[in-house]
N, C-alpha and C. Protein backbone atom coordinates (compact mmCIF):
# COMPACT_ATOMS: atom_id res chain seq x y z
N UNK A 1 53.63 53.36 -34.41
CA UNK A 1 52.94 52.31 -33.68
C UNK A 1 51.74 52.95 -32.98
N UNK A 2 50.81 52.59 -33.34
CA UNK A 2 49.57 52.56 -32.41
C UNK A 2 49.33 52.46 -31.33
N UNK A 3 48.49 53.15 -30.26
CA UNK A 3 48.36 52.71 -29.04
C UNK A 3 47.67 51.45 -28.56
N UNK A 4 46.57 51.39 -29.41
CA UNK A 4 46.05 49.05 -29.66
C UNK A 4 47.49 48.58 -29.71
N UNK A 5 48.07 49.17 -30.75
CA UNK A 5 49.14 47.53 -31.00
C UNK A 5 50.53 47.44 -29.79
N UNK A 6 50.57 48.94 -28.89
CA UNK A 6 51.01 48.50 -27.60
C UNK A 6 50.29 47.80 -26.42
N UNK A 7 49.26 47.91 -26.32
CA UNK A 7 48.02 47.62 -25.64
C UNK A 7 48.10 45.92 -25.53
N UNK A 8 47.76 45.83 -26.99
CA UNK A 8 47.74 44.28 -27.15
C UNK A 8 49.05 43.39 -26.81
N UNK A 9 50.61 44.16 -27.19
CA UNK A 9 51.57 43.59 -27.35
C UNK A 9 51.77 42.61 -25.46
N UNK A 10 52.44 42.11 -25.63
CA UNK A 10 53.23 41.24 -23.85
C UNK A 10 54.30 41.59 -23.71
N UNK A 11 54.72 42.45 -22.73
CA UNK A 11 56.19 42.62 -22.68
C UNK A 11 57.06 41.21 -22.29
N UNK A 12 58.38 40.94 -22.32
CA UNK A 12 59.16 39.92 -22.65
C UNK A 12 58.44 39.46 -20.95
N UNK A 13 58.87 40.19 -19.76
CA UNK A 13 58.60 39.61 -18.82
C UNK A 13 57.37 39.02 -18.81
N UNK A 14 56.07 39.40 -19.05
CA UNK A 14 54.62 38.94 -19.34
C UNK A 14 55.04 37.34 -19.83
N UNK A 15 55.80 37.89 -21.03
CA UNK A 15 56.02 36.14 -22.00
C UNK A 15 56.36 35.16 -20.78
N UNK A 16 57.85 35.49 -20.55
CA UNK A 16 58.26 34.20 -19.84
C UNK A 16 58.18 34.11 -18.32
N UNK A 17 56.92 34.92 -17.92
CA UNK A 17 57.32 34.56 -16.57
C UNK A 17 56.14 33.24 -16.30
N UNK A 18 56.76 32.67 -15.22
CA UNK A 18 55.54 31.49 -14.94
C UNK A 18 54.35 31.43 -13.65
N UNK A 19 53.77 31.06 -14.20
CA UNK A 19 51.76 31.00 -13.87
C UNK A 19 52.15 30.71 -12.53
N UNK A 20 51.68 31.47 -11.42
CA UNK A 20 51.32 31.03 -10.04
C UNK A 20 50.90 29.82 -9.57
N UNK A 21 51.53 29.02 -8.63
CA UNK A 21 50.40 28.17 -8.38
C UNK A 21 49.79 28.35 -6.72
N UNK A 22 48.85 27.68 -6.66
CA UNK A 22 48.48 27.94 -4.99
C UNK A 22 49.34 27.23 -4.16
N UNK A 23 49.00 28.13 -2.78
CA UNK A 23 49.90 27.79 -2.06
C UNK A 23 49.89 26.76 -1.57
N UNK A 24 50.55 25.94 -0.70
CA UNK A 24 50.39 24.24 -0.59
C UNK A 24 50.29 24.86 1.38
N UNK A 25 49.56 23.56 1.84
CA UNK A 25 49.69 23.57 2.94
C UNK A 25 51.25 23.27 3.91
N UNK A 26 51.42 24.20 4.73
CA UNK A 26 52.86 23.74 5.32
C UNK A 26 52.64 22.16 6.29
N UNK A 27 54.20 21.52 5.90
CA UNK A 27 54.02 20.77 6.42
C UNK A 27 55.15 20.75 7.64
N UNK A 28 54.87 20.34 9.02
CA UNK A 28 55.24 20.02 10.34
C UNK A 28 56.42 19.85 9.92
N UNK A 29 57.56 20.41 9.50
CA UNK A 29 58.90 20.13 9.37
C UNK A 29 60.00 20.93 10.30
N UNK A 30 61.02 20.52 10.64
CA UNK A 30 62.21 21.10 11.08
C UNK A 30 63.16 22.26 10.35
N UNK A 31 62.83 21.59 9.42
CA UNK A 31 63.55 22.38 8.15
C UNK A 31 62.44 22.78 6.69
N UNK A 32 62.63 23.71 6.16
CA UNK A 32 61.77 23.93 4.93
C UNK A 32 62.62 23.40 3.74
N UNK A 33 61.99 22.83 2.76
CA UNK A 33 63.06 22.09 1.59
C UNK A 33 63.30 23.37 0.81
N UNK A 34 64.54 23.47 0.45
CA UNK A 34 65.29 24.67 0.08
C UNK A 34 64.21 25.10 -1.61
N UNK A 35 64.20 26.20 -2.16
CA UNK A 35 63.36 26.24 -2.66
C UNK A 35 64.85 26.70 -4.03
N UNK A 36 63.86 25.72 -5.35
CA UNK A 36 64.80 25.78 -6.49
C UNK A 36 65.29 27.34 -7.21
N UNK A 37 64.12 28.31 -6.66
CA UNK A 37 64.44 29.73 -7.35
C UNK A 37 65.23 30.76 -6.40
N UNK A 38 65.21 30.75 -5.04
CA UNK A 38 65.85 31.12 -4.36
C UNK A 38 67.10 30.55 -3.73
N UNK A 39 68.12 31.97 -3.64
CA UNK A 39 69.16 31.62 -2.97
C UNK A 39 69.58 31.18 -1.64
N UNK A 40 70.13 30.68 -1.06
CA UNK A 40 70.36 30.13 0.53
C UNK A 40 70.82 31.62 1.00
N UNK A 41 70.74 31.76 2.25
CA UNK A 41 71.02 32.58 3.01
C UNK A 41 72.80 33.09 2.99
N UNK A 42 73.51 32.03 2.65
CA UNK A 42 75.09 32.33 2.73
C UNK A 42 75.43 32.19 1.64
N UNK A 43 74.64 32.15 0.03
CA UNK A 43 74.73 32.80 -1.48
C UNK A 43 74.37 34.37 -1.17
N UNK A 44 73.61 34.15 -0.55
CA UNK A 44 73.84 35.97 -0.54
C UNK A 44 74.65 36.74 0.58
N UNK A 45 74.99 35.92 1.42
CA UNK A 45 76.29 36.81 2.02
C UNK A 45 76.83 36.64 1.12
N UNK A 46 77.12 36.32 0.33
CA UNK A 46 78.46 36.22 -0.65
C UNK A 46 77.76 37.06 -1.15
N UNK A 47 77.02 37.65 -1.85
CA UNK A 47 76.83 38.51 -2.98
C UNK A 47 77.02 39.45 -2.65
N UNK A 48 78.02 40.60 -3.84
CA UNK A 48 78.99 41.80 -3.55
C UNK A 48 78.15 43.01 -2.94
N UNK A 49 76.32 43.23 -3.27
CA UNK A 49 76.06 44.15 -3.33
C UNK A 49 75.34 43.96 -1.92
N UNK A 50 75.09 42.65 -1.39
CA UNK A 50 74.46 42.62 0.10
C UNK A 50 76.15 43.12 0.84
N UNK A 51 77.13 42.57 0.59
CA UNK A 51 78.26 42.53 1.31
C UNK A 51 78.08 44.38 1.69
N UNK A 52 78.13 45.51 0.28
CA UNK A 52 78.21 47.02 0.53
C UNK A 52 77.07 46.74 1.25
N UNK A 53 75.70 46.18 1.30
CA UNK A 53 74.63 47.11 1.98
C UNK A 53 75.09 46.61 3.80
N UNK A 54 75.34 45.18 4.12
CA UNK A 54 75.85 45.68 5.38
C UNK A 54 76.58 45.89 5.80
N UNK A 55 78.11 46.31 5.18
CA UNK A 55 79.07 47.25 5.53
C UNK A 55 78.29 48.49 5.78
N UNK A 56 77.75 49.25 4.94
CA UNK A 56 77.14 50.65 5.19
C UNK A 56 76.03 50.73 6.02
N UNK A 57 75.38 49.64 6.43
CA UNK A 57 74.69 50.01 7.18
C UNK A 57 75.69 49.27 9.04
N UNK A 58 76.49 49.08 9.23
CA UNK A 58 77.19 48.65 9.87
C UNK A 58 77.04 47.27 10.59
N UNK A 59 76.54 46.23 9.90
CA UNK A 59 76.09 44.96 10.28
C UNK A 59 77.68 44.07 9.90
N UNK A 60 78.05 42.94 10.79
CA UNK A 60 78.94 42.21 10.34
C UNK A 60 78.23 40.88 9.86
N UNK A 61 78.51 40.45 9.42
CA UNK A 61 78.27 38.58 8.94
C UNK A 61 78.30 38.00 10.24
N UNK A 62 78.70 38.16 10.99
CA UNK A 62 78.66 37.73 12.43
C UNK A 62 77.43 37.77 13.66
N UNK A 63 77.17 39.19 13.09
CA UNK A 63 75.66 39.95 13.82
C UNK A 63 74.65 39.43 12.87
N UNK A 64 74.88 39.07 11.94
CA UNK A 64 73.56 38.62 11.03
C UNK A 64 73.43 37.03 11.70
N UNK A 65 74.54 36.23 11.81
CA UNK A 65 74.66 35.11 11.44
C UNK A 65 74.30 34.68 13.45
N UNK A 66 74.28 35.52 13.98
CA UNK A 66 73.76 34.95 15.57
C UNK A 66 72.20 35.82 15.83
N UNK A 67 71.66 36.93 14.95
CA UNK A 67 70.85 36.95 15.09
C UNK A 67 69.42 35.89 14.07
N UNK A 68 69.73 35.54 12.88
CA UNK A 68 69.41 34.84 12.17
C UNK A 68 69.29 33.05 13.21
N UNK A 69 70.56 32.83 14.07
CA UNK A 69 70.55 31.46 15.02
C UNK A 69 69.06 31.90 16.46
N UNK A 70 69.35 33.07 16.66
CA UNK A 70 68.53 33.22 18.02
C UNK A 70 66.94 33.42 17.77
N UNK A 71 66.81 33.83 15.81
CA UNK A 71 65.45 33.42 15.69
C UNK A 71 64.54 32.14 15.46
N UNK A 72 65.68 31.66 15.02
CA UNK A 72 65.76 29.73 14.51
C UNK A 72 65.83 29.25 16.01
N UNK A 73 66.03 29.58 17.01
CA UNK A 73 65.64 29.10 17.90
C UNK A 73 64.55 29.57 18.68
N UNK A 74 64.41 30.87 18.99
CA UNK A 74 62.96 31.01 19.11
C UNK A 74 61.89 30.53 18.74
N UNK A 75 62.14 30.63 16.96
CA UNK A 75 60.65 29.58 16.32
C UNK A 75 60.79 28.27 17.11
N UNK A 76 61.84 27.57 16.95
CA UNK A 76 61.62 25.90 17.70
C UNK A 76 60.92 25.97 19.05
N UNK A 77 61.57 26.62 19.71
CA UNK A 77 61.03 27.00 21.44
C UNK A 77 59.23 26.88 21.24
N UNK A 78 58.93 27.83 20.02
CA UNK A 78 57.37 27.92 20.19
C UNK A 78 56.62 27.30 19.41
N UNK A 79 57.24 26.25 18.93
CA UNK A 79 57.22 25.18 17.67
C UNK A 79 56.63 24.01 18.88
N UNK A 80 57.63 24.32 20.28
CA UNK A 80 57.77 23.03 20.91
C UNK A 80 56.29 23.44 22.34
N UNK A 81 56.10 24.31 22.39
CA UNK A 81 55.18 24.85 23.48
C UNK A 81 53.75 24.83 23.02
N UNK A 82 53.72 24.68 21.54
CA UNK A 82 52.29 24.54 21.36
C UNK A 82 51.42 23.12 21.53
């Protein structure tokens, strides 16, 4: 194989990944509408390999799950002051 005919070739990811689009303006919401490619926040506590990373780094689901509440309330606090 030639170095053109690697050159030219698309690797599989190239093929199927999909075209950017611009970003949309945010809108004044309470909540963001959950987005179809990403996981929710408590699909990935469940997932085995977040579960090892905060065991080892010594985080509980508990410490995530009140610091994750005390930033969700901070944003509102300054959501509400502007």
């Amino acid at each position: 194989m030639t170095a053109r005919a690697v050159q030219s070739k698309k690797s599989s990811a190239a093929k199927t990944a999909r075209p950017v689009s611009k970003a949309k303006p945010r809108r004044a919401q309470a909540t963001d509408i959950p987005s179809m490619d990403e996981p929710t926040l408590l699909e990935m506590l469940r997932d085995p390999i977040m579960q090892r990373l905060m065991t080892s780094d010594g985080i509980t689901r508990t410490q995530l799950m009140a610091l994750v509440a005390a930033a969700r309330n901070r944003m509102q606090s300054d959501r509400h002051t502007l």
